[in-house]
N, C-alpha and C. Protein backbone atom coordinates (compact mmCIF):
# COMPACT_ATOMS: atom_id res chain seq x y z
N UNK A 1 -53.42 11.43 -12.14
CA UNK A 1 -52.13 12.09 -12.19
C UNK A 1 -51.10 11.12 -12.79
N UNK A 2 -50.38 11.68 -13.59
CA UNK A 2 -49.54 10.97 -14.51
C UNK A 2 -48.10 10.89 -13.65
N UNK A 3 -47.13 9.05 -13.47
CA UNK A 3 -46.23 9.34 -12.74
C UNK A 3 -44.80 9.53 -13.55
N UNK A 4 -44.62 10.63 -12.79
CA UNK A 4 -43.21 11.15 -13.55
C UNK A 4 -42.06 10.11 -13.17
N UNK A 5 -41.61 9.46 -12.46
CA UNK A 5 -40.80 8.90 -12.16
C UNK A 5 -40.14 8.33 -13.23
N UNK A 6 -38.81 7.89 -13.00
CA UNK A 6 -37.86 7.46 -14.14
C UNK A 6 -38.62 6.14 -14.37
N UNK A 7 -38.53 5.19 -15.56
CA UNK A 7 -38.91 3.93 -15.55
C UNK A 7 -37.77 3.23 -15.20
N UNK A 8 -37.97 2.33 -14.23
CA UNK A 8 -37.36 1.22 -13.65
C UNK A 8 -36.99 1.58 -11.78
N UNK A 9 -36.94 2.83 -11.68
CA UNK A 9 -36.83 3.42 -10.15
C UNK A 9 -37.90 3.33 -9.43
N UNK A 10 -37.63 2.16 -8.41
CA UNK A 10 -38.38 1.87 -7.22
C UNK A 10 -39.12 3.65 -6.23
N UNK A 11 -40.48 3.36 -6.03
CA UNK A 11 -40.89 4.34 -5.65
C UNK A 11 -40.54 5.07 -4.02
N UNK A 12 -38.97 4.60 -3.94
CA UNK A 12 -38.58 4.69 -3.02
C UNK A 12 -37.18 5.87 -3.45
N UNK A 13 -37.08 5.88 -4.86
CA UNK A 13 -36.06 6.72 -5.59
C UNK A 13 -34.66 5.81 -5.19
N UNK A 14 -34.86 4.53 -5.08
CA UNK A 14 -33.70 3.81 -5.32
C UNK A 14 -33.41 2.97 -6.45
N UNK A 15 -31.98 2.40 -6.93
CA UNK A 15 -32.05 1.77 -8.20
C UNK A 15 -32.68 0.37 -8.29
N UNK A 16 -33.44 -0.48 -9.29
CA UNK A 16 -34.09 -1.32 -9.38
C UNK A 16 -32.57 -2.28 -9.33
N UNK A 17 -33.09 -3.46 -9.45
CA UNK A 17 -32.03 -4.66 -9.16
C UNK A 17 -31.21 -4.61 -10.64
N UNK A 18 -32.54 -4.69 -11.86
CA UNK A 18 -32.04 -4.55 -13.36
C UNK A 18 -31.08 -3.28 -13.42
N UNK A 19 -31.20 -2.36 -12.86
CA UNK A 19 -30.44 -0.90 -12.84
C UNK A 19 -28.68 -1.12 -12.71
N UNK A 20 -29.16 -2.17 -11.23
CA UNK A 20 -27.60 -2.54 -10.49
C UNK A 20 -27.22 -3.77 -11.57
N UNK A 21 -27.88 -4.70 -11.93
CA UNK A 21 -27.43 -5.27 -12.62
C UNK A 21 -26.14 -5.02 -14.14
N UNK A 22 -27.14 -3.67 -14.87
CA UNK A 22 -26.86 -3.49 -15.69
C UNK A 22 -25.32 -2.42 -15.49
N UNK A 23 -25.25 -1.70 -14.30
CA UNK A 23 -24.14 -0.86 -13.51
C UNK A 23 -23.52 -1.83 -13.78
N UNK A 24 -23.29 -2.95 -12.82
CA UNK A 24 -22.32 -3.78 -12.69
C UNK A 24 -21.69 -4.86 -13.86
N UNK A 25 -22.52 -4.82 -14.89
CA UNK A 25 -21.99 -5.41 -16.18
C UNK A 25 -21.47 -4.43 -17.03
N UNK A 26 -21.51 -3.02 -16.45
CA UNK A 26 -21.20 -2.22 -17.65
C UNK A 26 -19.31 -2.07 -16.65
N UNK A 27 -19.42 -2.02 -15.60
CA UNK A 27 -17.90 -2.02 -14.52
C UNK A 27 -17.21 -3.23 -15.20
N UNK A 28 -18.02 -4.31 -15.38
CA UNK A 28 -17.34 -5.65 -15.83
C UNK A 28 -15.98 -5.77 -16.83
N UNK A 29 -16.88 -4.58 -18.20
CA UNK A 29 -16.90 -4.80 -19.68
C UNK A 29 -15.57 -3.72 -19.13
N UNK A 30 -15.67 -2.67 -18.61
CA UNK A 30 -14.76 -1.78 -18.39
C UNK A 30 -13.24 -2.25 -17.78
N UNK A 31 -13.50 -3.00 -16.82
CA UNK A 31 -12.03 -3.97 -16.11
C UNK A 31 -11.79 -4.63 -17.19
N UNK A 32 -12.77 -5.51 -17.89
CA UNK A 32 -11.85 -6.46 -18.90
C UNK A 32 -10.97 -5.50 -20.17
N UNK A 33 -11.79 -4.37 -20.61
CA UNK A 33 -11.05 -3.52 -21.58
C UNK A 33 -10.25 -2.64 -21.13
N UNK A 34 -9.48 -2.93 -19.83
CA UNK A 34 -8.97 -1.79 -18.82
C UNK A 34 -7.24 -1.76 -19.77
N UNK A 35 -6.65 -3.04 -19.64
CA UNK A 35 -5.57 -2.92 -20.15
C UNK A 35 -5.37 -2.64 -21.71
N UNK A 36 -6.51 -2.98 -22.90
CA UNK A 36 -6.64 -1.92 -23.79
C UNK A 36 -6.55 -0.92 -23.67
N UNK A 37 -7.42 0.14 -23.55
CA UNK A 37 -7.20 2.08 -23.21
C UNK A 37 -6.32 1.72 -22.70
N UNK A 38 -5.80 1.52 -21.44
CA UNK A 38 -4.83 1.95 -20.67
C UNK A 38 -3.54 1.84 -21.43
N UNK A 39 -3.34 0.78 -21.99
CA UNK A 39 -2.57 1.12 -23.15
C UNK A 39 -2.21 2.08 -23.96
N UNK A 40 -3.29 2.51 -24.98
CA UNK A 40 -3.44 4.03 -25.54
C UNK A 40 -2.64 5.24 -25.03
N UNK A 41 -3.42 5.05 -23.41
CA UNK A 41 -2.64 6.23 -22.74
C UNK A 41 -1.30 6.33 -22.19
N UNK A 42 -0.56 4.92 -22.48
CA UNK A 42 0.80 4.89 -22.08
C UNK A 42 1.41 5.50 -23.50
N UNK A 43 0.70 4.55 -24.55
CA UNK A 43 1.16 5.18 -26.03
C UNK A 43 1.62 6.64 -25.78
N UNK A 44 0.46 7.26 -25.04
CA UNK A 44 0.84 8.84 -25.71
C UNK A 44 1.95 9.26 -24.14
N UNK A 45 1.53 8.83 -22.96
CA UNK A 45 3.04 9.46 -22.35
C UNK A 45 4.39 9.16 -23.32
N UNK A 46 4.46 8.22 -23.84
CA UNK A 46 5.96 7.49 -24.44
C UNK A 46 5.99 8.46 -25.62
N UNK A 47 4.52 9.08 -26.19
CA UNK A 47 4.87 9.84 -27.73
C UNK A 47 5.36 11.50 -27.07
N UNK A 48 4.63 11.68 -25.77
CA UNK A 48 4.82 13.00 -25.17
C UNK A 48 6.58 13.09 -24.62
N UNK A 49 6.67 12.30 -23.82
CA UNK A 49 8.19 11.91 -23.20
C UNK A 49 9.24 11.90 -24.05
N UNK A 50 9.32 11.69 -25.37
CA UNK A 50 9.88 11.46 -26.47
C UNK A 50 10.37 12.65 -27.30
N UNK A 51 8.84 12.97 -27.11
CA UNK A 51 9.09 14.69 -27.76
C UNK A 51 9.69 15.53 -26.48
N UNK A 52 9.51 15.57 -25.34
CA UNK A 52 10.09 16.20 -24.39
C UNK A 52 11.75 15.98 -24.36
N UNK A 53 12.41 14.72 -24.60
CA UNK A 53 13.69 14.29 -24.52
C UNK A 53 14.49 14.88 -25.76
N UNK A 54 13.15 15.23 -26.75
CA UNK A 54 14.50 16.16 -28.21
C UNK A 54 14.44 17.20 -27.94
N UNK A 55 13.80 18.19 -27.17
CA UNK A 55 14.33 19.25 -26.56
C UNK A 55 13.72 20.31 -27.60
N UNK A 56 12.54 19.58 -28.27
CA UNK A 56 11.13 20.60 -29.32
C UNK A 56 10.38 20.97 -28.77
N UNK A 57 10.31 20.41 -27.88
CA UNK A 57 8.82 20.56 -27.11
C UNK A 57 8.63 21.33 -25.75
N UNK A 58 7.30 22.22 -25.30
CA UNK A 58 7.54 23.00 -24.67
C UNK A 58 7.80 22.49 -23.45
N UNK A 59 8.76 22.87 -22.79
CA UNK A 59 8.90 22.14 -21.22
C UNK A 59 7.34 22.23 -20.67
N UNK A 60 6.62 23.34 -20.73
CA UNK A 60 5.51 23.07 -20.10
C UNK A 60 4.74 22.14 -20.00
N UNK A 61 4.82 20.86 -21.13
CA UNK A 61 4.34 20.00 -21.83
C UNK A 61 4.23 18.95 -20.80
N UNK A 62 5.08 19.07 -19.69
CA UNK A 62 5.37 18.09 -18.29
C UNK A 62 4.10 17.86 -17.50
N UNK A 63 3.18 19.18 -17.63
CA UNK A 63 1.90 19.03 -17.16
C UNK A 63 0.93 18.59 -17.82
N UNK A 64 0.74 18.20 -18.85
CA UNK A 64 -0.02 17.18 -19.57
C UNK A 64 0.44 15.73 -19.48
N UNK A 65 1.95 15.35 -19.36
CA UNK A 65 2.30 14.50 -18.78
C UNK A 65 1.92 13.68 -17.73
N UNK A 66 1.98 14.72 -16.56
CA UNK A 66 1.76 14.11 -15.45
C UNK A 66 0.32 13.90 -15.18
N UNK A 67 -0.59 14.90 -15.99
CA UNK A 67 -1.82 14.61 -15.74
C UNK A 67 -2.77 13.43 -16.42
N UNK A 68 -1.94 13.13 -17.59
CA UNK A 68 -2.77 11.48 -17.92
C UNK A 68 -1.70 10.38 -17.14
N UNK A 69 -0.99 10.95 -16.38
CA UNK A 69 -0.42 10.19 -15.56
C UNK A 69 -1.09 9.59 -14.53
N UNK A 70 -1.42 10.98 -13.85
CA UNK A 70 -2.15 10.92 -12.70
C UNK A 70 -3.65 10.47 -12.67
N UNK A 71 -3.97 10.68 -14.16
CA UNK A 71 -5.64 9.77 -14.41
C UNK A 71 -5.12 8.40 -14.43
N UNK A 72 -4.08 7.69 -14.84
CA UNK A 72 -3.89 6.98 -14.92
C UNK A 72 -4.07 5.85 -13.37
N UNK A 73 -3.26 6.66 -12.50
CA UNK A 73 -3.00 6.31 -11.30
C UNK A 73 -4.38 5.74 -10.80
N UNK A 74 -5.58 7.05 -10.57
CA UNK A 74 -6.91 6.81 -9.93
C UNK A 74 -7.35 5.86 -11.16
N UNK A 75 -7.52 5.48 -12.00
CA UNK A 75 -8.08 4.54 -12.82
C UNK A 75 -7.27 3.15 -12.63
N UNK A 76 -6.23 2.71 -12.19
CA UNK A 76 -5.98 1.40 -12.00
C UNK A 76 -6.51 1.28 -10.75
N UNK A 77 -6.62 1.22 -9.84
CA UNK A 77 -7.30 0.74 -8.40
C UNK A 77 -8.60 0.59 -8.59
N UNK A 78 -9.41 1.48 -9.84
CA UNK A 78 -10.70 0.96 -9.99
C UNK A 78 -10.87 0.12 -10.72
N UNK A 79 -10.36 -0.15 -11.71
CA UNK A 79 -10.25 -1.53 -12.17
C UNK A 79 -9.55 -2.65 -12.35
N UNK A 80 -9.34 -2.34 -11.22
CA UNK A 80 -8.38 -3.74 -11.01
C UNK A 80 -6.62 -4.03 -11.25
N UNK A 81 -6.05 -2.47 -11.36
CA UNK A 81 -5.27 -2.96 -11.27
C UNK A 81 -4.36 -1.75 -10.38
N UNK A 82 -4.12 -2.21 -9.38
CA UNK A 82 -3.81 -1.55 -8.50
C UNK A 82 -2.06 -1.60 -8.48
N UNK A 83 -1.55 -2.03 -9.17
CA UNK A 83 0.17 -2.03 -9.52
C UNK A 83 0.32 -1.12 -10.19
N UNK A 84 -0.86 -0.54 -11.69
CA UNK A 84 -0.80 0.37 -12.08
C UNK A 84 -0.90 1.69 -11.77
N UNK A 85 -1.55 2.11 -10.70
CA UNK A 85 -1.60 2.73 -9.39
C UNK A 85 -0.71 3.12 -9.21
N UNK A 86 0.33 2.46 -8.45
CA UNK A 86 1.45 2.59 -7.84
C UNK A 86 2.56 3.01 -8.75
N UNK A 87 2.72 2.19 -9.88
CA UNK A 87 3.72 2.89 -10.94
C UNK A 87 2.90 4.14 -11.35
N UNK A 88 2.30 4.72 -11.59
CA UNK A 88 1.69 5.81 -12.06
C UNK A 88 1.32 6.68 -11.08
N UNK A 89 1.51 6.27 -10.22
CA UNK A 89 1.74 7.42 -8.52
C UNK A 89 2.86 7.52 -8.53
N UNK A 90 4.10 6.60 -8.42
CA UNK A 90 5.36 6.67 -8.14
C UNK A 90 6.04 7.81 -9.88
N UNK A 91 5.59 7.73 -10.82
CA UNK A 91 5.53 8.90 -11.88
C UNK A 91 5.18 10.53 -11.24
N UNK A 92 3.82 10.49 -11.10
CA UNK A 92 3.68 11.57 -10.25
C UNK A 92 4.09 12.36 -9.49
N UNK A 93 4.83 11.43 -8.54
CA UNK A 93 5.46 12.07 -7.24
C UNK A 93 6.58 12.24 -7.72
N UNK A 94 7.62 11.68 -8.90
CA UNK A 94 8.91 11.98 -9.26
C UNK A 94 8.66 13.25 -9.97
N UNK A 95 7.59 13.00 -10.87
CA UNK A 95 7.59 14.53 -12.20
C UNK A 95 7.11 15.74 -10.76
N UNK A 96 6.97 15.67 -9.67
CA UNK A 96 6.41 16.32 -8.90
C UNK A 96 7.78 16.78 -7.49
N UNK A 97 8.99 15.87 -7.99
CA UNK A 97 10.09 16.02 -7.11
C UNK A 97 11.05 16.92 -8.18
N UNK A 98 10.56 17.28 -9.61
CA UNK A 98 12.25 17.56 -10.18
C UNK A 98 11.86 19.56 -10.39
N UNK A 99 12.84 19.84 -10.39
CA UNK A 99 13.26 21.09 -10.98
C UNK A 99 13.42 21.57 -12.12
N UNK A 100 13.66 20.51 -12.90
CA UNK A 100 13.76 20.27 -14.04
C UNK A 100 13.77 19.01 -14.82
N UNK A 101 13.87 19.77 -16.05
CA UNK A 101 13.51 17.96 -16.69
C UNK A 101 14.47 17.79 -17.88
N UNK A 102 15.57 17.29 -16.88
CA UNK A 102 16.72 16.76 -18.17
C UNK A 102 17.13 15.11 -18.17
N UNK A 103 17.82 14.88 -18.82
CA UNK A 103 17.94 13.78 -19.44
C UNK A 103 17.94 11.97 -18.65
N UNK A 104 18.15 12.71 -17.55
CA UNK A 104 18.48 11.32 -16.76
C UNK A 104 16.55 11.49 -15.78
N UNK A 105 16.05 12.65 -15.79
CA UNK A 105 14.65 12.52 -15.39
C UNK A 105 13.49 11.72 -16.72
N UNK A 106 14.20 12.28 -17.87
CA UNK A 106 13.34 11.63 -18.80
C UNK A 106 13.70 10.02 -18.87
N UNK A 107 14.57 9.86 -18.56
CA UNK A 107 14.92 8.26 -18.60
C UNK A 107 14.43 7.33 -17.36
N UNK A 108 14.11 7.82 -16.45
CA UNK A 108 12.61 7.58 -14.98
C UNK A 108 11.94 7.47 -15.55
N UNK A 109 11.08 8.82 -16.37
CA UNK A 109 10.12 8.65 -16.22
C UNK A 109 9.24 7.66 -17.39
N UNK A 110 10.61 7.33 -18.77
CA UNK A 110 10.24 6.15 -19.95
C UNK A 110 10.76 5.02 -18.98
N UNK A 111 11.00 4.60 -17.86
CA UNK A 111 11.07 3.98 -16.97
C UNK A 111 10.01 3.27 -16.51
N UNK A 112 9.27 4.51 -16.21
CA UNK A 112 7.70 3.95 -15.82
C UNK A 112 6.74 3.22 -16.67
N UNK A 113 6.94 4.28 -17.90
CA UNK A 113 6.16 3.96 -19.20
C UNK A 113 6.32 2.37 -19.41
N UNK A 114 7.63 1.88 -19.47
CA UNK A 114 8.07 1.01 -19.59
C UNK A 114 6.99 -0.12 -18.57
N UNK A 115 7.54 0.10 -17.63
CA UNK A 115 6.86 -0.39 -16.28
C UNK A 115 5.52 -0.63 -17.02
N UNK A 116 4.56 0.20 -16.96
CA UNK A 116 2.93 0.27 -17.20
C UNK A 116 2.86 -0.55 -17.94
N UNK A 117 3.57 -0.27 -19.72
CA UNK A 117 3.38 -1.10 -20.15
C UNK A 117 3.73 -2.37 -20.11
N UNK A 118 4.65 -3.27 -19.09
CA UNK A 118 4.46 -4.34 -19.30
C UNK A 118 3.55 -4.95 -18.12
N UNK A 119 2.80 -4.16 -17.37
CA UNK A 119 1.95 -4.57 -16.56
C UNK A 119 0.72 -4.54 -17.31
N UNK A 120 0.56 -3.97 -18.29
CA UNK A 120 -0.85 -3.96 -18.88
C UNK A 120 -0.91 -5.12 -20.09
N UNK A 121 0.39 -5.22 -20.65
CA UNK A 121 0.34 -6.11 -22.23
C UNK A 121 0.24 -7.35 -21.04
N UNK A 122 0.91 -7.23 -20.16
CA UNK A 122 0.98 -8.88 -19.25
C UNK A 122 -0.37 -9.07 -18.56
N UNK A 123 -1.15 -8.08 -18.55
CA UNK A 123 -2.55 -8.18 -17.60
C UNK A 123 -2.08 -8.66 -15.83
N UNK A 124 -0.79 -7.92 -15.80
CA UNK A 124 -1.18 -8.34 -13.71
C UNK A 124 -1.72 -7.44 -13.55
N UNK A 125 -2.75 -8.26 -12.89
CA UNK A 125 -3.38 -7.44 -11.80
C UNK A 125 -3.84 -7.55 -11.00
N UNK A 126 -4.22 -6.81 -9.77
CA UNK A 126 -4.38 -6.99 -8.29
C UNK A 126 -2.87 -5.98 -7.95
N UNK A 127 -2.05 -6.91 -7.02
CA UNK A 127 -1.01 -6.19 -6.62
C UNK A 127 0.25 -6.37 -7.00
N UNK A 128 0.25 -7.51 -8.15
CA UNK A 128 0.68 -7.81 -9.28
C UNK A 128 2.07 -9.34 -8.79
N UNK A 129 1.93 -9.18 -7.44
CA UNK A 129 2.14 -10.63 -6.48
C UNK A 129 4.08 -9.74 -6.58
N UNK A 130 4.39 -11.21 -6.13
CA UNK A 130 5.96 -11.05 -6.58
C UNK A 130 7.03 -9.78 -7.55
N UNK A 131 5.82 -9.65 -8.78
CA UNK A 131 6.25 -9.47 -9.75
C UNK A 131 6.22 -8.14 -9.85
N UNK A 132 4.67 -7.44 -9.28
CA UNK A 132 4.65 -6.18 -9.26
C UNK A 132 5.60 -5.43 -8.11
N UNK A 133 5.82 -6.12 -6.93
CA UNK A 133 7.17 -5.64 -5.64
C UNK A 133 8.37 -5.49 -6.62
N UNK A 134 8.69 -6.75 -7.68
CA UNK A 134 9.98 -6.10 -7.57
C UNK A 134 10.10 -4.89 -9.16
N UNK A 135 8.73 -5.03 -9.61
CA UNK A 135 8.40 -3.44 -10.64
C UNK A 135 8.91 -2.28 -9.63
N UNK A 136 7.66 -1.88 -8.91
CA UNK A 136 7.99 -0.59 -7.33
C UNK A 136 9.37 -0.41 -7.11
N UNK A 137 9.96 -1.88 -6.58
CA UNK A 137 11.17 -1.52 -6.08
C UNK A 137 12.43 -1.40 -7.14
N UNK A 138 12.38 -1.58 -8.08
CA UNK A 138 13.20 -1.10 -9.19
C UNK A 138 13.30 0.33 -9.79
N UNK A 139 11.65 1.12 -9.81
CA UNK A 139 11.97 2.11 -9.73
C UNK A 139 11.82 2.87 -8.90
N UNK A 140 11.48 2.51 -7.32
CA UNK A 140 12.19 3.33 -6.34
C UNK A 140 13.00 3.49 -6.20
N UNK A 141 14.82 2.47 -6.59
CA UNK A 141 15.59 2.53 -6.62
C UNK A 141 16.36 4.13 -7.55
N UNK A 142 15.47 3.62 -8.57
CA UNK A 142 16.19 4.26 -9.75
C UNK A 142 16.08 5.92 -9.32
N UNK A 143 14.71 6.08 -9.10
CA UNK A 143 14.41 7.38 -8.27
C UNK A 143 15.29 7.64 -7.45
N UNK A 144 15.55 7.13 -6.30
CA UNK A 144 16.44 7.34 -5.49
C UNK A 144 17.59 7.41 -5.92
N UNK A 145 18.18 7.10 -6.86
CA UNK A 145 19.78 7.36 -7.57
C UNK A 145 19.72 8.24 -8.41
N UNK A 146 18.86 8.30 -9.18
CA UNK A 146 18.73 10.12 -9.57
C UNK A 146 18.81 11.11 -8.78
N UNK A 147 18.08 11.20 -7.53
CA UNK A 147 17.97 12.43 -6.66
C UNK A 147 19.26 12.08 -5.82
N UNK A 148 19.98 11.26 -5.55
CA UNK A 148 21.60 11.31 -4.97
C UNK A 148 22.22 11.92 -5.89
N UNK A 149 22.36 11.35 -7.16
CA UNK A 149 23.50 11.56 -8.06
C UNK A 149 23.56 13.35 -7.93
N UNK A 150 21.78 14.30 -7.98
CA UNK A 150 21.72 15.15 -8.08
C UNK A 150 22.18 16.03 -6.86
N UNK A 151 22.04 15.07 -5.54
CA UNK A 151 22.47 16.02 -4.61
C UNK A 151 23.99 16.18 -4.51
N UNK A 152 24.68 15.17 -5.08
CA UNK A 152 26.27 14.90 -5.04
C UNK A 152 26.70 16.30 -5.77
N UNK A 153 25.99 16.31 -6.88
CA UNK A 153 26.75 18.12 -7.28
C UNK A 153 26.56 18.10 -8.93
């Protein structure tokens, strides 16, 4: 009888060591090229946000926004950079607080862009120490003075 089994899978249907090996060098190659792509995809919030701020583009357009946003978010904690995370959650939850999207929301949210990108051209990563607290808390601030200014009237 001829064995079907995958080549290299232990006859236990678990992965061989070479299997994990090769997993874990391919995670490697991926963290080190993390702030490349991730890049890319700030490119296009800043080309999307841009077109949203001249007032061409379909407002609906906010949900493509937020959603390479929000890939964004779950993809920094897996590779390593978990500040990116947080600015790209803290995006989320704002494009996810407004009613609309006028001029002082688009200026948050190239805020962030901003943010990302200089966490990615700078490569912090982890929790980005010092540097990434006072990223967060700059635009929690800013968040928070948008949604006053808005409740004032």
């Amino acid at each position: 009888m001829r064995d079907l089994r995958p080549m290299g899978v232990h006859s236990r249907g678990g992965p061989t060591p070479e299997m994990l090996a090769k997993a874990n060098a391919t995670i490697d190659k991926m963290t080190q090229d993390f702030p490349n792509w991730a890049s890319k995809d700030v490119d296009k919030l800043d080309a999307m946000l841009a077109e949203l701020a001249s007032g061409d583009a379909d407002p609906a357009m906010i949900k493509d926004v937020y959603k390479l946003a929000h890939d964004m978010r779950g993809q920094g904690g897996s590779f390593g950079y978990p500040v990116v995370t947080g600015v790209a959650g803290s995006f989320c939850k704002f494009v996810n607080s407004l009613d609309e999207i006028d001029q002082g929301a688009i200026e948050i949210l190239q805020a962030h862009v901003k943010a990302l990108r200089a966490v990615l051209q700078n490569k912090i990563a982890g929790d980005g120490g010092p540097i990434g607290a006072k990223i967060q808390d700059g635009l929690d601030r800013a968040v928070a003075r948008y949604h006053e200014k808005r409740a004032e009237g």
